[in-house]
N, C-alpha and C. Protein backbone atom coordinates (compact mmCIF):
# COMPACT_ATOMS: atom_id res chain seq x y z
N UNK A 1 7.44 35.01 7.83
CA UNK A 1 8.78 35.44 7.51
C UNK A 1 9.11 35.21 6.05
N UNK A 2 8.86 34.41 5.14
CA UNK A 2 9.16 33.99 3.71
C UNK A 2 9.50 33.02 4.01
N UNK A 3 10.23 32.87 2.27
CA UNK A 3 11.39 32.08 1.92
C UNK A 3 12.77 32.25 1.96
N UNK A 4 13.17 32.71 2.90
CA UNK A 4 14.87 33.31 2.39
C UNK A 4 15.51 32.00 2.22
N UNK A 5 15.39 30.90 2.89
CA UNK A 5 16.35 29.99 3.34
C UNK A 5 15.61 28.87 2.18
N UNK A 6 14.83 29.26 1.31
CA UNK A 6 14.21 28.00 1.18
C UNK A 6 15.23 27.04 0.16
N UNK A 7 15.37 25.64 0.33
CA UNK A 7 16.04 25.41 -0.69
C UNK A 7 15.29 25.25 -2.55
N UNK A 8 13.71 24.71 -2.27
CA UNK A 8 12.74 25.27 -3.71
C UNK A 8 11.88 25.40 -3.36
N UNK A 9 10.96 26.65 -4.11
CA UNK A 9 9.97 27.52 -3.52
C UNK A 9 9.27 27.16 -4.88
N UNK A 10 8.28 26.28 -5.12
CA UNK A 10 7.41 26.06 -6.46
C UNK A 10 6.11 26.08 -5.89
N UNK A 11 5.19 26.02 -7.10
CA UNK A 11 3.68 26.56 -6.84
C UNK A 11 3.01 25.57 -5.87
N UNK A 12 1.98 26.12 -5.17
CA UNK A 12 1.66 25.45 -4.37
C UNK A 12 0.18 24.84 -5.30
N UNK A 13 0.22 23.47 -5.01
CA UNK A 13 -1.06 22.82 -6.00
C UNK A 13 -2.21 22.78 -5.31
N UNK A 14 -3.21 22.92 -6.12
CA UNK A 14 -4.66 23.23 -5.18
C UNK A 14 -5.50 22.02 -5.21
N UNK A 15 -6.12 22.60 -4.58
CA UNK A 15 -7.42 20.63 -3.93
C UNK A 15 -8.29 20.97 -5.19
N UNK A 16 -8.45 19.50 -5.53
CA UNK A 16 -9.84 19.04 -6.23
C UNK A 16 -10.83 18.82 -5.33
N UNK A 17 -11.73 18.64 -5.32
CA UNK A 17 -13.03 18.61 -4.45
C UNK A 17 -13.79 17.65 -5.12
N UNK A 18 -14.41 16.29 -4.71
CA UNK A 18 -15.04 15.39 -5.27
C UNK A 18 -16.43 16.26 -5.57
N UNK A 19 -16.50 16.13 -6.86
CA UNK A 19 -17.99 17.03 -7.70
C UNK A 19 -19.27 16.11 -6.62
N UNK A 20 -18.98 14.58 -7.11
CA UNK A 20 -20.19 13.71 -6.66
C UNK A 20 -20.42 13.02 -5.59
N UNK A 21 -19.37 13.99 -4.55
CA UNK A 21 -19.22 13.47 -2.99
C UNK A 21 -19.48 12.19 -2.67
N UNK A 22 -19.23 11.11 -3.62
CA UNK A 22 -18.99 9.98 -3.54
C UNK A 22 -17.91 9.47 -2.75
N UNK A 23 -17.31 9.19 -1.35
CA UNK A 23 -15.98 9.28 -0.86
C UNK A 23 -15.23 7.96 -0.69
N UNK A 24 -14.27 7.84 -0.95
CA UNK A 24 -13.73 6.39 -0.89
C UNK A 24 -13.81 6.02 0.50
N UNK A 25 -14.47 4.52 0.84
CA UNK A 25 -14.53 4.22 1.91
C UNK A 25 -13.18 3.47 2.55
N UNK A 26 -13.30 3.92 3.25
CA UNK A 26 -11.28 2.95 3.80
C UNK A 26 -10.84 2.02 4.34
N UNK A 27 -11.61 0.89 4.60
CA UNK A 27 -11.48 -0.08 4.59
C UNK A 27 -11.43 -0.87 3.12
N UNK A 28 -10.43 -1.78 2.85
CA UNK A 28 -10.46 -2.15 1.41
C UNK A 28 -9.82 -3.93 1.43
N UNK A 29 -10.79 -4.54 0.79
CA UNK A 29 -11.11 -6.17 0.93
C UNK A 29 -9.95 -6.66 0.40
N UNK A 30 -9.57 -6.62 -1.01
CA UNK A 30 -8.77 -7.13 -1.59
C UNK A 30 -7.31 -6.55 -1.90
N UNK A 31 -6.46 -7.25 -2.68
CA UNK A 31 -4.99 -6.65 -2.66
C UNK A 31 -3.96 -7.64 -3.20
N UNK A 32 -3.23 -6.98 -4.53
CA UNK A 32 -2.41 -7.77 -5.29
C UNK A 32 -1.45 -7.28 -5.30
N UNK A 33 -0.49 -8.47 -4.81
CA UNK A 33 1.00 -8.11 -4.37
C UNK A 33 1.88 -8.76 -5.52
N UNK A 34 3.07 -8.08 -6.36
CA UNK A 34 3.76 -8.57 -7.13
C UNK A 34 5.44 -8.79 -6.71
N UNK A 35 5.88 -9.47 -7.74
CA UNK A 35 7.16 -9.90 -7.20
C UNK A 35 7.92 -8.53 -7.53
N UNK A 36 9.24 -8.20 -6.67
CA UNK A 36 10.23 -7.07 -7.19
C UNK A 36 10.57 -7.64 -8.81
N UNK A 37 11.16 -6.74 -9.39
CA UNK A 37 11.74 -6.72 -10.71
C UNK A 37 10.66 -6.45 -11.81
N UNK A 38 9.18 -6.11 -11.24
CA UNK A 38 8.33 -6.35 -12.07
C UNK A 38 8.02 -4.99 -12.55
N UNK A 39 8.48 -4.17 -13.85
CA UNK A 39 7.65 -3.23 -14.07
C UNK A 39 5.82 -3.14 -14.81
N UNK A 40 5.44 -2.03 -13.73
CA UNK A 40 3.96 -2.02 -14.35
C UNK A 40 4.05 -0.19 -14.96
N UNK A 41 3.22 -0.01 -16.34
CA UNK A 41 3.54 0.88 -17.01
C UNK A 41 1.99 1.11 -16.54
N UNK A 42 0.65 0.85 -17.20
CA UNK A 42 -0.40 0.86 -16.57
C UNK A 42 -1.36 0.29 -15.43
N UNK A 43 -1.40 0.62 -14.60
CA UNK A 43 -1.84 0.09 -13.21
C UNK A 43 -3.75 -0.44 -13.89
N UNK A 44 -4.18 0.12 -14.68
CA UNK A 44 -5.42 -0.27 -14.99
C UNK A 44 -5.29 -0.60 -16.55
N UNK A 45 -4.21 -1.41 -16.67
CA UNK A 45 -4.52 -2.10 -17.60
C UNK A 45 -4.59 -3.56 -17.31
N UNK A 46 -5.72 -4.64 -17.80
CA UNK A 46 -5.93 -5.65 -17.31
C UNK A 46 -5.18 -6.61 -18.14
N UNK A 47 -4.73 -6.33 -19.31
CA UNK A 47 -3.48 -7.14 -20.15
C UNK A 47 -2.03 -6.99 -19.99
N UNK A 48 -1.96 -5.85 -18.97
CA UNK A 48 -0.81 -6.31 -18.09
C UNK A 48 -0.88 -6.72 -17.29
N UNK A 49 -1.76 -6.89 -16.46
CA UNK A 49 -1.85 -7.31 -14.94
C UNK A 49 -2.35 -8.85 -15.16
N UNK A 50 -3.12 -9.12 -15.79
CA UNK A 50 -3.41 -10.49 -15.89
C UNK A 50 -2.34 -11.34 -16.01
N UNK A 51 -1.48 -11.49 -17.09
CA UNK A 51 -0.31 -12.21 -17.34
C UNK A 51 0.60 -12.30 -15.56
N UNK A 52 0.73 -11.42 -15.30
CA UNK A 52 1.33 -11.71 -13.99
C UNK A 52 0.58 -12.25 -13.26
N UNK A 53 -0.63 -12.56 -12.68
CA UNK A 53 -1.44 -13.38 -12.24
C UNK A 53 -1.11 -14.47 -12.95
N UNK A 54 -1.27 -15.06 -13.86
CA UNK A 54 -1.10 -15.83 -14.36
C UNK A 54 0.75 -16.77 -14.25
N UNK A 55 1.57 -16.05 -14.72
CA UNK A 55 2.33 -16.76 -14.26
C UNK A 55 3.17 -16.85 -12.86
N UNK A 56 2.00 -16.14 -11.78
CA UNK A 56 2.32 -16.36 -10.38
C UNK A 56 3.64 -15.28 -9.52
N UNK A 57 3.79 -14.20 -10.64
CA UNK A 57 4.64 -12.98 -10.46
C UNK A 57 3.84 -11.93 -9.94
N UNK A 58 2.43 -12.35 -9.72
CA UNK A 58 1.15 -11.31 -8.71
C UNK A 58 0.24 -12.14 -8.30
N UNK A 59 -0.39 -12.21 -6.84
CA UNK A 59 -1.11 -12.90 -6.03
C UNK A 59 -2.37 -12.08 -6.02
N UNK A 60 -3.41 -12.21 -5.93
CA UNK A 60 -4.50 -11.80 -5.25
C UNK A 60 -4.89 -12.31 -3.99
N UNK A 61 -5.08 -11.52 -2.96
CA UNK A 61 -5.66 -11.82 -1.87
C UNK A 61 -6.81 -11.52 -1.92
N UNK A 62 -7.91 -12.34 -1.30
CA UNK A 62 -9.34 -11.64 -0.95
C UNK A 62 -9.97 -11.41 0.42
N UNK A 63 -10.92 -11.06 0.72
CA UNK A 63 -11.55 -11.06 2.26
C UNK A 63 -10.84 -10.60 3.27
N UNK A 64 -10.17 -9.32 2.84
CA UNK A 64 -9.35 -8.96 3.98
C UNK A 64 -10.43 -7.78 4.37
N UNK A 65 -9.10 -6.71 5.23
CA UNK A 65 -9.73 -5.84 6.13
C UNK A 65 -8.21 -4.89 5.46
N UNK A 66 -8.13 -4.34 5.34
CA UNK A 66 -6.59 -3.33 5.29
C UNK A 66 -6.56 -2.03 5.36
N UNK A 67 -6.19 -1.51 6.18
CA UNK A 67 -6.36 -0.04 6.05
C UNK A 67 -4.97 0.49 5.76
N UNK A 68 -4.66 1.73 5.20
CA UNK A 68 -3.59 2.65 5.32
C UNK A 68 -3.53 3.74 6.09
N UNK A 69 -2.69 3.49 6.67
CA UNK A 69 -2.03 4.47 7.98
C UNK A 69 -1.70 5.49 7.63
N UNK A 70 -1.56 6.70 8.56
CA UNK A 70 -1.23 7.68 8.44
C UNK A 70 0.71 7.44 7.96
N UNK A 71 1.65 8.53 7.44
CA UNK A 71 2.69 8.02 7.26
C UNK A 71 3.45 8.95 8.53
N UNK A 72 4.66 8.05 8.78
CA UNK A 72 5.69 8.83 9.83
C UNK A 72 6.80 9.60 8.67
N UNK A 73 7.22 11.02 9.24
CA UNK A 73 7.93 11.34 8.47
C UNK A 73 9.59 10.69 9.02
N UNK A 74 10.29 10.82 7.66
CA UNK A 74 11.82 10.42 8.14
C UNK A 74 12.86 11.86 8.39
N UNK A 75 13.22 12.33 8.81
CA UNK A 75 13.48 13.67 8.72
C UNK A 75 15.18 13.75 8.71
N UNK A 76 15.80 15.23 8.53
CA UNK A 76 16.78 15.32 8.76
C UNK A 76 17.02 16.75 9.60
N UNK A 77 18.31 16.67 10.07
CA UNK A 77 18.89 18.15 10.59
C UNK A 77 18.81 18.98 9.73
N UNK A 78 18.12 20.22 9.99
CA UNK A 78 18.44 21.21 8.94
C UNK A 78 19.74 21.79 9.71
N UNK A 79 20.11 22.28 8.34
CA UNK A 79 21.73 23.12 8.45
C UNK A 79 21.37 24.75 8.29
N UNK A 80 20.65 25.60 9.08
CA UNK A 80 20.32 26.60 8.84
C UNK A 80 19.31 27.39 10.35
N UNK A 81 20.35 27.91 10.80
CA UNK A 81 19.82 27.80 12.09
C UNK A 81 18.33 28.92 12.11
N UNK A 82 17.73 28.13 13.19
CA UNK A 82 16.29 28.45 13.40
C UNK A 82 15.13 28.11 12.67
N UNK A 83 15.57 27.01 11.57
CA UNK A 83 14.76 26.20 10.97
C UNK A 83 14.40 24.94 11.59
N UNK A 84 12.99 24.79 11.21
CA UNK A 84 12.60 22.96 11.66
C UNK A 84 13.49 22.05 10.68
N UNK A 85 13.54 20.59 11.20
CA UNK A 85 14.36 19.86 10.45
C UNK A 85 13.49 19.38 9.36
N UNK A 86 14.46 18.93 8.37
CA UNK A 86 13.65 19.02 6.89
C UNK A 86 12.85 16.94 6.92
N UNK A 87 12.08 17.43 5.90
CA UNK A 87 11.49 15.78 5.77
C UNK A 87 12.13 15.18 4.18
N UNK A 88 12.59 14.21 4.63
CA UNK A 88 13.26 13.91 3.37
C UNK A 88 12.68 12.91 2.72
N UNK A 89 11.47 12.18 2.96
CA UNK A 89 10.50 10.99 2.71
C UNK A 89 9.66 10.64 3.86
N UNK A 90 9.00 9.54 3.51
CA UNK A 90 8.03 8.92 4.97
C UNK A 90 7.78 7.53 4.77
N UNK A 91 7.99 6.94 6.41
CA UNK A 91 7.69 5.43 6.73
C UNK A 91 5.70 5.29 6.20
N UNK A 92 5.94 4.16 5.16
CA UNK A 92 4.63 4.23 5.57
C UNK A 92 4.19 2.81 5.90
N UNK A 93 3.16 2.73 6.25
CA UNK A 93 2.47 0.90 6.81
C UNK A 93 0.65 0.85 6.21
N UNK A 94 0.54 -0.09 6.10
CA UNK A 94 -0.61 -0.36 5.55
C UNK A 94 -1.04 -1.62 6.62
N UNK A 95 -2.13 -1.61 7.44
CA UNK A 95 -2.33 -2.69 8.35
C UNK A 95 -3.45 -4.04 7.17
N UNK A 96 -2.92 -5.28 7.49
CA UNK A 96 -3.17 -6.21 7.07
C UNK A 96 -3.85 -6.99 7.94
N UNK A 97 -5.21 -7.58 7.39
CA UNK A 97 -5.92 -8.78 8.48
C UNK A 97 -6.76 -9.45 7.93
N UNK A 98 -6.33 -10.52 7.72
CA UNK A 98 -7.27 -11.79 7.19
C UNK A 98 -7.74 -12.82 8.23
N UNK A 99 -9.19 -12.93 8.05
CA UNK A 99 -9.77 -13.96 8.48
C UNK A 99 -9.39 -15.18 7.90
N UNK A 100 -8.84 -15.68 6.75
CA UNK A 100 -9.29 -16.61 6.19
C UNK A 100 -7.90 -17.93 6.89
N UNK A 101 -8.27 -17.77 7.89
CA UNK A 101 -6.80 -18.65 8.69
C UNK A 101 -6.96 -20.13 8.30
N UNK A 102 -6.16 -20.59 7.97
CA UNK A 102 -5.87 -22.07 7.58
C UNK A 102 -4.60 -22.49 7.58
N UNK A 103 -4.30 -23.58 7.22
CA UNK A 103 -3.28 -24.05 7.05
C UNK A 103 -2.22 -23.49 6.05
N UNK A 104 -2.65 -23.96 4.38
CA UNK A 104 -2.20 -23.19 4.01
C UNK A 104 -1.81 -21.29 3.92
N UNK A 105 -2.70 -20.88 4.07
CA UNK A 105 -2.76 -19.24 4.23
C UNK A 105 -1.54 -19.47 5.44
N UNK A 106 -1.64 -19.84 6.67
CA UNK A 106 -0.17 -19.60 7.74
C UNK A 106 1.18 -20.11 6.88
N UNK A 107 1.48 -21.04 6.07
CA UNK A 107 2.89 -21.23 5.15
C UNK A 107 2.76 -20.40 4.57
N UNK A 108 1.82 -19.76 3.83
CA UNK A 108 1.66 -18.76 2.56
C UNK A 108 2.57 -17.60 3.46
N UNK A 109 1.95 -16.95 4.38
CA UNK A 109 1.95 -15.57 5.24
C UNK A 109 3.53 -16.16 5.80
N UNK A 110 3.88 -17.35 6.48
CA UNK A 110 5.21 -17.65 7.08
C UNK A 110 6.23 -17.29 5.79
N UNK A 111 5.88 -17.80 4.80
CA UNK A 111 6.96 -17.45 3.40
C UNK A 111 6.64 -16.16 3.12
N UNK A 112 5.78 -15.13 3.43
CA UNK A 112 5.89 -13.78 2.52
C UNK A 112 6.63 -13.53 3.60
N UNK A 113 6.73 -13.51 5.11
CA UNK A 113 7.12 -12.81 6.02
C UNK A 113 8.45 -12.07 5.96
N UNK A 114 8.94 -10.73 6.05
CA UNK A 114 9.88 -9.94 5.62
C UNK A 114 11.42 -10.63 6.39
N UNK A 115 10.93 -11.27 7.63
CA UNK A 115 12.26 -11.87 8.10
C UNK A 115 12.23 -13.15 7.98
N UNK A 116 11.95 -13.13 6.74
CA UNK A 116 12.70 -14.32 5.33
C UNK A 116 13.19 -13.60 4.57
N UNK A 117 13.41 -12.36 4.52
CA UNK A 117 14.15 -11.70 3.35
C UNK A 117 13.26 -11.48 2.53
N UNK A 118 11.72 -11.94 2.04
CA UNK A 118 10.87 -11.59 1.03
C UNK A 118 10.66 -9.76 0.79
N UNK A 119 10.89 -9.20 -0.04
CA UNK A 119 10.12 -8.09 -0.49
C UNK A 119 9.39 -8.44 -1.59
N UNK A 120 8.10 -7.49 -2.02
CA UNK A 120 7.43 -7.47 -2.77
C UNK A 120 7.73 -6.19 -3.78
N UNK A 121 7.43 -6.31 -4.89
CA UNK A 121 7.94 -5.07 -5.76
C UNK A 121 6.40 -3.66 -6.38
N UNK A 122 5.52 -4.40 -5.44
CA UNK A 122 4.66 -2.88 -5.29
C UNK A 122 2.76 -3.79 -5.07
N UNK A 123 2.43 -3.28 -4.57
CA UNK A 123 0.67 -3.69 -4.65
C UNK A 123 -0.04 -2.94 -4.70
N UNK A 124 -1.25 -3.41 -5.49
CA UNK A 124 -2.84 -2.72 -5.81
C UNK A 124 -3.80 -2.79 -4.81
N UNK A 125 -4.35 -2.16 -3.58
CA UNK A 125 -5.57 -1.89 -2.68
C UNK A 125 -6.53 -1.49 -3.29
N UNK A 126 -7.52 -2.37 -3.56
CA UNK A 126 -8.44 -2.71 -4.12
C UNK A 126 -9.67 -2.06 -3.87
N UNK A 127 -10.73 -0.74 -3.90
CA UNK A 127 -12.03 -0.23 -3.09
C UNK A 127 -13.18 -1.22 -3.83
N UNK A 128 -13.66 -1.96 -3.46
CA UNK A 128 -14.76 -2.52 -4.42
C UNK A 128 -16.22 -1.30 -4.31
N UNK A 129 -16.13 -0.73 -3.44
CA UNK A 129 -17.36 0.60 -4.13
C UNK A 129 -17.31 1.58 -5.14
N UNK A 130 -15.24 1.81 -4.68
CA UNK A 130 -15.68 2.97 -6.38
C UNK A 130 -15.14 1.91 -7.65
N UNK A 131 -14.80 0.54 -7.11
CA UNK A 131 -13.93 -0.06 -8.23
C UNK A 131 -12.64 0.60 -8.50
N UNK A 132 -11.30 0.88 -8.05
CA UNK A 132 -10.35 1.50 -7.89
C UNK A 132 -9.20 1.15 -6.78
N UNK A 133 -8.04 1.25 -7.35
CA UNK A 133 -6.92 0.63 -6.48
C UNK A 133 -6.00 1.76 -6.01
N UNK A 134 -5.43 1.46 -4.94
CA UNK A 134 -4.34 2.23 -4.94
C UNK A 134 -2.70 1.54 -5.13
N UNK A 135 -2.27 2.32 -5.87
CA UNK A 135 -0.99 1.67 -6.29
C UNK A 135 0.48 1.73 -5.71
N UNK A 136 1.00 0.84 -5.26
CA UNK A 136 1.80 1.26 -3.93
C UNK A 136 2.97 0.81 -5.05
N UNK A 137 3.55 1.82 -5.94
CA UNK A 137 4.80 1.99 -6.65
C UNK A 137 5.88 1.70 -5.90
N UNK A 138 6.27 0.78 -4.63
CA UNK A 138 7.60 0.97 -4.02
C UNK A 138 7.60 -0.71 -3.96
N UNK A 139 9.03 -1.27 -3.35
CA UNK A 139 9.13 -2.24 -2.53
C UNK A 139 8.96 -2.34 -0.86
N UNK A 140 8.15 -3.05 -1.13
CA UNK A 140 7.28 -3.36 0.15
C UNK A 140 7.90 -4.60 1.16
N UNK A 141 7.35 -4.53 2.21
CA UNK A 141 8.13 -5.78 3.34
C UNK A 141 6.63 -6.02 3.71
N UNK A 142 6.14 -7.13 4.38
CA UNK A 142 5.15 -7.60 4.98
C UNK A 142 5.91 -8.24 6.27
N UNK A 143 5.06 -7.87 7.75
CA UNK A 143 5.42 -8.31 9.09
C UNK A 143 4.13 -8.73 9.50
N UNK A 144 4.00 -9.64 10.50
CA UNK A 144 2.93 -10.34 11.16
C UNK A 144 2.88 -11.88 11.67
N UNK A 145 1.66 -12.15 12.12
CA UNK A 145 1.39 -13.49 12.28
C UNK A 145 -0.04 -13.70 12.58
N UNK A 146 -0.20 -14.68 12.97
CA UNK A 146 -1.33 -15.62 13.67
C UNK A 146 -1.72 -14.67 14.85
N UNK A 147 -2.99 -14.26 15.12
CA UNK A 147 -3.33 -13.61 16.27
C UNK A 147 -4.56 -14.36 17.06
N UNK A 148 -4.60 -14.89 17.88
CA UNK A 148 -5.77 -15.08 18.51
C UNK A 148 -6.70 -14.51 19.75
N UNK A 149 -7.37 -13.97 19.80
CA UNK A 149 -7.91 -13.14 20.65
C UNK A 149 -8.99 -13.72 21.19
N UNK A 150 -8.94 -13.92 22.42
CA UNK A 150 -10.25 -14.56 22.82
C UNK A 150 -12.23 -14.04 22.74
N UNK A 151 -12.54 -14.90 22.31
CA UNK A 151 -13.69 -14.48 21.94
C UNK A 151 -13.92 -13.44 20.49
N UNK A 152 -13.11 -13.92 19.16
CA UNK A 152 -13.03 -13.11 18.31
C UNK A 152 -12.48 -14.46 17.45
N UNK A 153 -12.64 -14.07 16.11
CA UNK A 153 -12.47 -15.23 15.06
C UNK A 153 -10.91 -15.03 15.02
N UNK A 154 -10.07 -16.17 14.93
CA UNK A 154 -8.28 -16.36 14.81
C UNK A 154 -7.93 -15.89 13.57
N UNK A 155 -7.33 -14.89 13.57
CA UNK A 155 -6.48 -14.38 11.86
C UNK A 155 -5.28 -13.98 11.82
N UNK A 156 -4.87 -13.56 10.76
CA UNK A 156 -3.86 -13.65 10.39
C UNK A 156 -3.67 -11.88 10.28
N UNK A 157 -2.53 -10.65 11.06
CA UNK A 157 -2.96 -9.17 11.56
C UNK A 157 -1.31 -9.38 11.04
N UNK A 158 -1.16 -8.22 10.34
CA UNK A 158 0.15 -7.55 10.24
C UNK A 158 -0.07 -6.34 9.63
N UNK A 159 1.31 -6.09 8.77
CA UNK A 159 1.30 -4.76 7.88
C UNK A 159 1.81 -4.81 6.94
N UNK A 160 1.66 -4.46 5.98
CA UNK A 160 2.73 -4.26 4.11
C UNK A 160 3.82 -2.23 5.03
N UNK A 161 4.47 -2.88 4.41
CA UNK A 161 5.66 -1.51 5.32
C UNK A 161 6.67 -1.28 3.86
N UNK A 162 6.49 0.15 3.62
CA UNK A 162 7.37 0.58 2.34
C UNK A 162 7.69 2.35 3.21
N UNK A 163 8.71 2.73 2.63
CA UNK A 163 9.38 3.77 2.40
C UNK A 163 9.19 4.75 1.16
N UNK A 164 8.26 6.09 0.85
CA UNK A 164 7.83 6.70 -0.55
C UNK A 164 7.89 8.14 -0.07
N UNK A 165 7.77 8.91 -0.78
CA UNK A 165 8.02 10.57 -0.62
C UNK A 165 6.50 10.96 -1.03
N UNK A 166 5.88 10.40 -1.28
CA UNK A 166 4.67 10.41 -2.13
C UNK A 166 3.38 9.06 -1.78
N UNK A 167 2.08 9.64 -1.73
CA UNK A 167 1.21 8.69 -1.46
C UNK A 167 1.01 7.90 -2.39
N UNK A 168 0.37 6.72 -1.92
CA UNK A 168 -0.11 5.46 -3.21
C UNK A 168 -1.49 6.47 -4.08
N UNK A 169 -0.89 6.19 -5.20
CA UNK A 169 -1.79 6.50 -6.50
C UNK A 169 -2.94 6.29 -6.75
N UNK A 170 -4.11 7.27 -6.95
CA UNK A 170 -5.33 6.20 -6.79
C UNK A 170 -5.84 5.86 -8.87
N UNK A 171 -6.18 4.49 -8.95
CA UNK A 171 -6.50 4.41 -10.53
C UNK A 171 -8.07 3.79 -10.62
N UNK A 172 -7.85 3.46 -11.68
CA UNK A 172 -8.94 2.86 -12.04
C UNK A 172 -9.04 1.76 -11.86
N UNK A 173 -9.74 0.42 -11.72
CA UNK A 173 -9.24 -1.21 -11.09
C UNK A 173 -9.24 -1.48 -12.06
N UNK A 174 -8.02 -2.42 -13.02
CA UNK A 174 -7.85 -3.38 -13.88
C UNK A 174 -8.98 -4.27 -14.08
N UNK A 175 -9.96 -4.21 -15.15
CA UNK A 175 -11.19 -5.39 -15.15
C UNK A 175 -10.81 -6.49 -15.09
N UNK A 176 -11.68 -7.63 -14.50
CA UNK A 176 -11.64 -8.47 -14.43
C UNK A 176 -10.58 -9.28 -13.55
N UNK A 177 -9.83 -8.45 -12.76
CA UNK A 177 -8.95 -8.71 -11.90
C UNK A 177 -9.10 -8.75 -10.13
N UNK A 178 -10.44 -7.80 -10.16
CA UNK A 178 -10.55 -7.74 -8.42
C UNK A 178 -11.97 -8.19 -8.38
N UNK A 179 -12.38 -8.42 -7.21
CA UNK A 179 -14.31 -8.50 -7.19
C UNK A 179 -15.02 -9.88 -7.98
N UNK A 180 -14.27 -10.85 -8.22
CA UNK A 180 -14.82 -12.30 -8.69
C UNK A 180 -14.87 -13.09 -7.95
């Protein structure tokens, strides 16, 4: 039928195709979470990112498992009858799971937990095969706990949960920041 109703009708952008079918694998180990208020101008620059490591305004985690989820859309009523309802952004979740259960790590994970009020002001998902992060530009919530499953090692299973119109960014990994 067209566009009659559309509210913007712009070009439609075309696929790149990986030349060296090298494919990012999706499971991803590591992941640096920063405090809100923090702007990052280059995601792969390691003289910005370091200093925040440093003065404890970005964490590194290691030895995880994390995947990113598909996203739910948030939608609205369209006002135009015989149209689907429009998408106006999307829930997204990133699943979180660390083995590395201890003592500390459960206060660590009890204080990030979102019902303490903690948000985070964006994190880097780390691929250690292509060396490359993805950059989750939003404020983020983290939910979870302690899981124990019988006959399976005790960890620590949740999710990083943000709200974006747009997927996490993929860059280049900041040297010297992930994979040590």
């Amino acid at each position: 039928m067209g566009c009659e109703t559309c509210y913007t009708c712009e070009d439609i952008a075309e696929q790149q195709v990986n030349i060296d079918c090298d494919p990012l694998i999706g499971v991803i180990p590591e992941a640096l979470l920063y405090k809100c208020g923090i702007t990052i101008l280059d995601p792969s620059d390691e003289t910005e990112i370091a200093p925040l490591i440093a003065s404890g305004d970005a964490v590194v985690y290691k030895n995880l498992k994390i995947l990113v989820n598909a996203p739910s859309e948030v939608s609205f009523t369209s006002l135009v009858a015989g149209e689907v309802d429009g998408v106006s952004t999307y829930d997204r979740t990133a699943s979180w799971i660390d083995g590395n259960l201890n003592s500390a790590n459960i206060d660590a994970y009890n204080q990030n937990n979102s019902s303490n009020g903690v948000r985070f002001g964006g994190a880097f998902l780390y691929f250690c095969e292509t060396e490359q992060v993805k950059w989750i530009d939003s404020t983020l919530q983290m939910v979870g706990g302690d899981n124990d499953v019988e006959n399976e090692q005790s960890k620590w299973e949740g999710e990083l949960r943000w709200r974006a119109k747009g997927d996490p960014t993929l860059h280049v990994a900041p040297p010297g920041i992930f994979g040590a």
